[in-house]
Protein backbone atom coordinates (compact mmCIF):
# COMPACT_ATOMS: atom_id res chain seq x y z
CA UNK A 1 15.94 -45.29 73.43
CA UNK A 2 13.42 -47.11 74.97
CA UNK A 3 9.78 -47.74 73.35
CA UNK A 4 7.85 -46.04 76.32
CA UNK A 5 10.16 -42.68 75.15
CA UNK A 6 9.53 -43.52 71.70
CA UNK A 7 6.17 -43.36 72.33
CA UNK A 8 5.87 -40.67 73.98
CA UNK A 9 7.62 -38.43 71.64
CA UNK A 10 5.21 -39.61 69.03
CA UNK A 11 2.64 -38.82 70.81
CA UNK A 12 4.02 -35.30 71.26
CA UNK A 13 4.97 -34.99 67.62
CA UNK A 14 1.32 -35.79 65.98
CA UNK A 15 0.06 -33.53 69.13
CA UNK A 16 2.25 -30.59 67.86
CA UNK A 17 1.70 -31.30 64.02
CA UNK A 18 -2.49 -31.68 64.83
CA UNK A 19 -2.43 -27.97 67.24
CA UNK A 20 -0.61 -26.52 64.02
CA UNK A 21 -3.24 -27.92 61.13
CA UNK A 22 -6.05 -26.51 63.36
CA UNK A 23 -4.59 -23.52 63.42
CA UNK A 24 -3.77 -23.49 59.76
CA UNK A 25 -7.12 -24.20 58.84
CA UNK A 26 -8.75 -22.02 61.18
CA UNK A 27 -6.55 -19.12 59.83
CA UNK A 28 -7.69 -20.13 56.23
CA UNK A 29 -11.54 -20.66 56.35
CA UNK A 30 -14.51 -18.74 57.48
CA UNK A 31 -18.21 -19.95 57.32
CA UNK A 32 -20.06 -20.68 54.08
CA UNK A 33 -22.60 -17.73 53.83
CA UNK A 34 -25.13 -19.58 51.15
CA UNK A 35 -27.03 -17.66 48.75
CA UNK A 36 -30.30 -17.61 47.11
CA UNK A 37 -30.04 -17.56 43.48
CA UNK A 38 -26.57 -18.96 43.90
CA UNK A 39 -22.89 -17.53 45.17
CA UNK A 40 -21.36 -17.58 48.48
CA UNK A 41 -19.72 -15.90 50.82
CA UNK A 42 -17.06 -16.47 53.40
CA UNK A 43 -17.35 -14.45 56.95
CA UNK A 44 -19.19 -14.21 59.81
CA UNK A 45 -23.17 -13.45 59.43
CA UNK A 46 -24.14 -10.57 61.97
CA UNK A 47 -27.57 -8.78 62.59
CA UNK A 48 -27.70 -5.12 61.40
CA UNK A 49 -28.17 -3.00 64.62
CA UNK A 50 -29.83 -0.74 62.18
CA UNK A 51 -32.20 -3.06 59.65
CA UNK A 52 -34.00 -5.74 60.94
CA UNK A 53 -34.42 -6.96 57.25
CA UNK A 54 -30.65 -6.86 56.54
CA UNK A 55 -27.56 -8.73 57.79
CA UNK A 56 -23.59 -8.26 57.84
CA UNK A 57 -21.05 -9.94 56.83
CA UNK A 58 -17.36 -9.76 58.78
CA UNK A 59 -14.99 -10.98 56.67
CA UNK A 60 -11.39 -11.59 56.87
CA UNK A 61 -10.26 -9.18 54.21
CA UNK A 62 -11.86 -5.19 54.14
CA UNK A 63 -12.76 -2.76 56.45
CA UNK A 64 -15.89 -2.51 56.28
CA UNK A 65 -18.27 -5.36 56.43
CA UNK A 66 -20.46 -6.61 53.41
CA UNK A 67 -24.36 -5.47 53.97
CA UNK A 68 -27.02 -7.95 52.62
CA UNK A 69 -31.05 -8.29 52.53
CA UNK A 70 -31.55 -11.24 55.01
CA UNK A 71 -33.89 -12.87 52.65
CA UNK A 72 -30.88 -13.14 50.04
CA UNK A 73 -29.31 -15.77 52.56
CA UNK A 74 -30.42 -19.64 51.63
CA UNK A 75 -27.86 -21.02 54.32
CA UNK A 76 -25.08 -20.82 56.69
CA UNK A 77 -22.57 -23.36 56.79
CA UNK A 78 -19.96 -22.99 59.99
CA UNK A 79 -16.63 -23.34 59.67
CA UNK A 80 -14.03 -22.57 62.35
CA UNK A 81 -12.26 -19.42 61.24
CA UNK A 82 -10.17 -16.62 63.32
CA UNK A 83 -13.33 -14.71 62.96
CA UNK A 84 -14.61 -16.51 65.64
CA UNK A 85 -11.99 -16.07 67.97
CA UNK A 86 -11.77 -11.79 66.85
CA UNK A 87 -15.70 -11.32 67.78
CA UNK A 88 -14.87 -12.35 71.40
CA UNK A 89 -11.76 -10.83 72.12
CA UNK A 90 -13.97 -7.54 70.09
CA UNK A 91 -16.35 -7.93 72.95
CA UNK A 92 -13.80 -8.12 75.53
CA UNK A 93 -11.66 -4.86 74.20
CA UNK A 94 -11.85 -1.63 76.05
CA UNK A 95 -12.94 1.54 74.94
CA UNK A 96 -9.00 3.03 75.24
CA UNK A 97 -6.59 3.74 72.91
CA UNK A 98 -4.36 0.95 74.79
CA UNK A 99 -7.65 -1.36 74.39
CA UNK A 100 -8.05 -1.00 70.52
CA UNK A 101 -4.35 -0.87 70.08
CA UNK A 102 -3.48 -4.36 71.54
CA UNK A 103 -6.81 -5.59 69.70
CA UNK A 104 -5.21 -4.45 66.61
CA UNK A 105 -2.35 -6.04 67.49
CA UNK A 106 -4.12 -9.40 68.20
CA UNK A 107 -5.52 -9.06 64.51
CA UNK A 108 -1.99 -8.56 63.07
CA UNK A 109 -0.63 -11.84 65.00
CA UNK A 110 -4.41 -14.06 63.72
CA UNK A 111 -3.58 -12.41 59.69
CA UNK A 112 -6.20 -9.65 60.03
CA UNK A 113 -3.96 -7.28 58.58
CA UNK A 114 -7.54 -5.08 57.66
CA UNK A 115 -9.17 -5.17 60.42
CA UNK A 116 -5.98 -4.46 62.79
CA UNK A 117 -5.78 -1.10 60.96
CA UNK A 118 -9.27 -0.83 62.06
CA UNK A 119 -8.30 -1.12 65.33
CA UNK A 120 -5.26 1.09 65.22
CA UNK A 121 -7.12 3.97 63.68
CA UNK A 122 -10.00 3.49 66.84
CA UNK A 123 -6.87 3.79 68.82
CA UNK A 124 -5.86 7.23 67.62
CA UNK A 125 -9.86 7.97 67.79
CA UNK A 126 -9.75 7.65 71.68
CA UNK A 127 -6.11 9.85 71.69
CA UNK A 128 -4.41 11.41 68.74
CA UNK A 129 -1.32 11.33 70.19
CA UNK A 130 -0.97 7.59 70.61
CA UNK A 131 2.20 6.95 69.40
CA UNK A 132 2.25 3.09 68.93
CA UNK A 133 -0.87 3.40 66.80
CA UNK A 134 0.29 5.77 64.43
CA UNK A 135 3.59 3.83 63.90
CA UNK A 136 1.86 0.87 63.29
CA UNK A 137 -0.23 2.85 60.43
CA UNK A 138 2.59 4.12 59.01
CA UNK A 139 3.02 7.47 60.22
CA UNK A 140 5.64 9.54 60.88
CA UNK A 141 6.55 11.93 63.52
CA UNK A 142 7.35 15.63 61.65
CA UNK A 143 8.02 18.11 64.38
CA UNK A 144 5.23 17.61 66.55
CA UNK A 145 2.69 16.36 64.30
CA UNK A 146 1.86 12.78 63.00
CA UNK A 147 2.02 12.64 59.22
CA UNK A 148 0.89 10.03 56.60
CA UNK A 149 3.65 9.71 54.01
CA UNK A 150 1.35 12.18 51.72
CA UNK A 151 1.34 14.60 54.26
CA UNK A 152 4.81 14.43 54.98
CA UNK A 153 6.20 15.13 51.18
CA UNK A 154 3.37 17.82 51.39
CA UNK A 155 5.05 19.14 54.10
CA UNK A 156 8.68 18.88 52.13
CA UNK A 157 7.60 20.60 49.49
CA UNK A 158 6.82 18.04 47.17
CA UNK A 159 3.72 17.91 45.16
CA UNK A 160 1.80 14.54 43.24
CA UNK A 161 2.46 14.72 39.41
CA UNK A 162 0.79 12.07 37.62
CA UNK A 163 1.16 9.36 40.16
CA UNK A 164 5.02 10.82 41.56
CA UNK A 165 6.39 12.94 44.22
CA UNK A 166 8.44 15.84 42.53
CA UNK A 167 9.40 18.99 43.91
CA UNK A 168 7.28 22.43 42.31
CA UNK A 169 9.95 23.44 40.28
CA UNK A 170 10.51 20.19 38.59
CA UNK A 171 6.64 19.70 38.39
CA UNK A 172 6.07 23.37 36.16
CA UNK A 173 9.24 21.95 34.14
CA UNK A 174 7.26 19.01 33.19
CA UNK A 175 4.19 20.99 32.36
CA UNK A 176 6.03 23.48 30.27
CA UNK A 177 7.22 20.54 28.37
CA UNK A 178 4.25 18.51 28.14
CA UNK A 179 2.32 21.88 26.75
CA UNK A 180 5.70 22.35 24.02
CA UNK A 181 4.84 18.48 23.48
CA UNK A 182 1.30 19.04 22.82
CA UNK A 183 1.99 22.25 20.23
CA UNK A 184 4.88 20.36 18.72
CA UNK A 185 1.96 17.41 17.79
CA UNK A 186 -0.26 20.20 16.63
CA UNK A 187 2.41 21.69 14.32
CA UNK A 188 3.07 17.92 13.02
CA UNK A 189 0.21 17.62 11.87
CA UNK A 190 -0.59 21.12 10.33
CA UNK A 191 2.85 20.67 8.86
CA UNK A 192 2.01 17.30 7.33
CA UNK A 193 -1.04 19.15 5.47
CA UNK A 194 1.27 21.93 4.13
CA UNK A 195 3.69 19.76 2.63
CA UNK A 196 0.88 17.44 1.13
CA UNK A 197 -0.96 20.86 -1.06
CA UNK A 198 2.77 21.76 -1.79
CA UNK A 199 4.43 18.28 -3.11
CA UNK A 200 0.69 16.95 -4.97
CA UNK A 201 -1.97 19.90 -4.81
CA UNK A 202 -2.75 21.95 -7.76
CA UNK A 203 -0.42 24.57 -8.57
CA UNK A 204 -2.38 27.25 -6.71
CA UNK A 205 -2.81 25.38 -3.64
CA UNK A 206 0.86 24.62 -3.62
CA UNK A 207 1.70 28.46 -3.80
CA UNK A 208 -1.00 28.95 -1.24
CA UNK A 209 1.04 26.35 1.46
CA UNK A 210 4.22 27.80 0.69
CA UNK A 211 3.23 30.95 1.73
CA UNK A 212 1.78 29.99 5.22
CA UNK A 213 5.05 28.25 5.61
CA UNK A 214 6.78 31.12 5.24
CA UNK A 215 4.88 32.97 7.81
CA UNK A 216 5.65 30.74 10.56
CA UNK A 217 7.66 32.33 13.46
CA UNK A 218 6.67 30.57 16.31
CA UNK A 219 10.05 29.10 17.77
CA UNK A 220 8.09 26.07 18.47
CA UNK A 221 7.66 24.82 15.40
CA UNK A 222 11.30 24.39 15.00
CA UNK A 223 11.03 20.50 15.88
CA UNK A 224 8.44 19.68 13.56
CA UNK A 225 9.79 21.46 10.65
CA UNK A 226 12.80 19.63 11.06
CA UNK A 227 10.93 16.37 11.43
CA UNK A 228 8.22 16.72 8.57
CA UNK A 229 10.89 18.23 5.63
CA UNK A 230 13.98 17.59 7.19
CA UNK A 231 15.18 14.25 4.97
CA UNK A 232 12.55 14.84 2.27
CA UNK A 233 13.30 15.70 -1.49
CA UNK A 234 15.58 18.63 -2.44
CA UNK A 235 12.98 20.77 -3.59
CA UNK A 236 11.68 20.51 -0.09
CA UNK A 237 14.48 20.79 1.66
CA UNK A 238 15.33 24.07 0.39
CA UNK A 239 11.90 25.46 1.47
CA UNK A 240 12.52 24.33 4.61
CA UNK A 241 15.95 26.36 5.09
CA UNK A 242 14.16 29.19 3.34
CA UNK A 243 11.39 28.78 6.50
CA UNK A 244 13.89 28.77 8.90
CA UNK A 245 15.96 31.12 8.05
CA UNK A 246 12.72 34.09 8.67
CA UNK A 247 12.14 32.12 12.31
CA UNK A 248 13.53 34.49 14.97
CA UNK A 249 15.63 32.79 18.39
CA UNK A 250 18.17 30.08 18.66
CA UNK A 251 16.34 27.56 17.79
CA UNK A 252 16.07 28.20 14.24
CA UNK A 253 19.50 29.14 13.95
CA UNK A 254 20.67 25.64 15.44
CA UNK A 255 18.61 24.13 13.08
CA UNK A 256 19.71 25.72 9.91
CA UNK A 257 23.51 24.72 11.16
CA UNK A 258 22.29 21.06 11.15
CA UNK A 259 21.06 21.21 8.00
CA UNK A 260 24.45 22.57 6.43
CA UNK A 261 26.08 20.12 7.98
CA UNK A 262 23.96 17.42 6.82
CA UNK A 263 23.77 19.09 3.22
């Protein structure tokens, strides 16, 4: 190879290699916004069309941009960002949904994933059908109607339960058990107080406890019978079969088969 070729592809290399850290850099930095007091921020400063005594702040992450009191700004310090490049081809864009929709996509190609939603959603603001745009925001096409994925479950049927999509049915299930959770807890605990007056309280008190746990019926208090006096001392034990054997329903029944077979 001769050394005019070399060259030359050296020259083409570093060329390629210094377009690419420009662009890196430009795609990581934004100008030094300065403040009184101390703190930065990185963005683009902008007047406020609506305060004179307040500026903006674009920046390359969020929606919406930042809002400070122009006074609170000691100094701007310029560094070449995409920014730059956004607020002219911002100035250039149509007002179309075509217009804001290719602006958005401009964003997504320069890593503005926030503000090419922006863009997408001014798209669908100029026409609600505009397919692209709603794709791009990750809708979905139900019949003839764009959906979020909220909607769309909504429109399946499904409901939110504590952070999930679950169908109605399932989502009273899990209610009903979360409230026979909740009284099961409550009847631990009352439980726990009975069996304390009638293992140490005076001998009144004891006859006193006994007696309210022989006037339990509630099916629901199968559970924590079980689990409060269910491997505790003899004595005990045998009040417990005696207060499940005046419990009405299946439950109690099941129950008192465990305990002969653990007897």
């Amino acid at each position: 190879m001769s050394q005019s070729l070399r060259g030359t592809r050296s020259w083409i290399v570093a060329l390629a290699f210094g377009v690419a850290l420009t662009l890196a850099l430009r795609a990581a930095r934004a100008d030094r916004i300065v403040l009184r007091g101390g703190g930065q921020v990185r963005g683009k400063l902008l007047p406020d069309p609506a305060r004179k005594d307040r500026v903006t702040v674009l920046t390359e992450t969020g929606k919406t941009p930042l809002s400070l009191e122009k006074s609170k700004v000691a100094e701007v310090i310029a560094e070449p960002s995409a920014l730059d490049d956004y607020l002219v081809e911002r100035k250039k864009a149509g007002e179309t949904a075509e217009a804001q929709y290719e602006l958005g996509l401009w964003c997504e190609r320069h890593k503005l994933a926030d503000l090419a939603e922006l863009h997408y959603a001014a798209a669908l603001a100029h026409d609600k059908s505009f397919g692209p745009a709603h794709q791009k925001l990750g809708h979905v096409l139900y019949g003839e109607r764009w959906l979020t994925p909220d909607e769309l479950r909504e429109a399946q049927g499904l409901v939110k339960y504590k952070g999930k999509w679950i169908t109605r049915e399932e989502k009273a299930e899990r209610e009903a058990q979360a409230s026979v959770s909740a009284e099961q807890a409550s009847w631990v605990r009352r439980l726990r107080q009975l069996r304390q007056a009638v293992a140490v309280g005076s001998e009144a008190r004891a006859r006193e406890a006994e007696s309210q746990l022989l006037e339990i019926r509630d099916p629901v208090a199968v559970k924590p019978l079980m689990r409060v006096f269910g491997e505790d001392v003899d004595p005990l034990r045998l009040l417990l079969d005696r207060v499940l054997g005046v419990i009405p329903g299946p439950e109690a029944a099941a129950a008192l088969v465990t305990r002969i077979l653990y007897e």
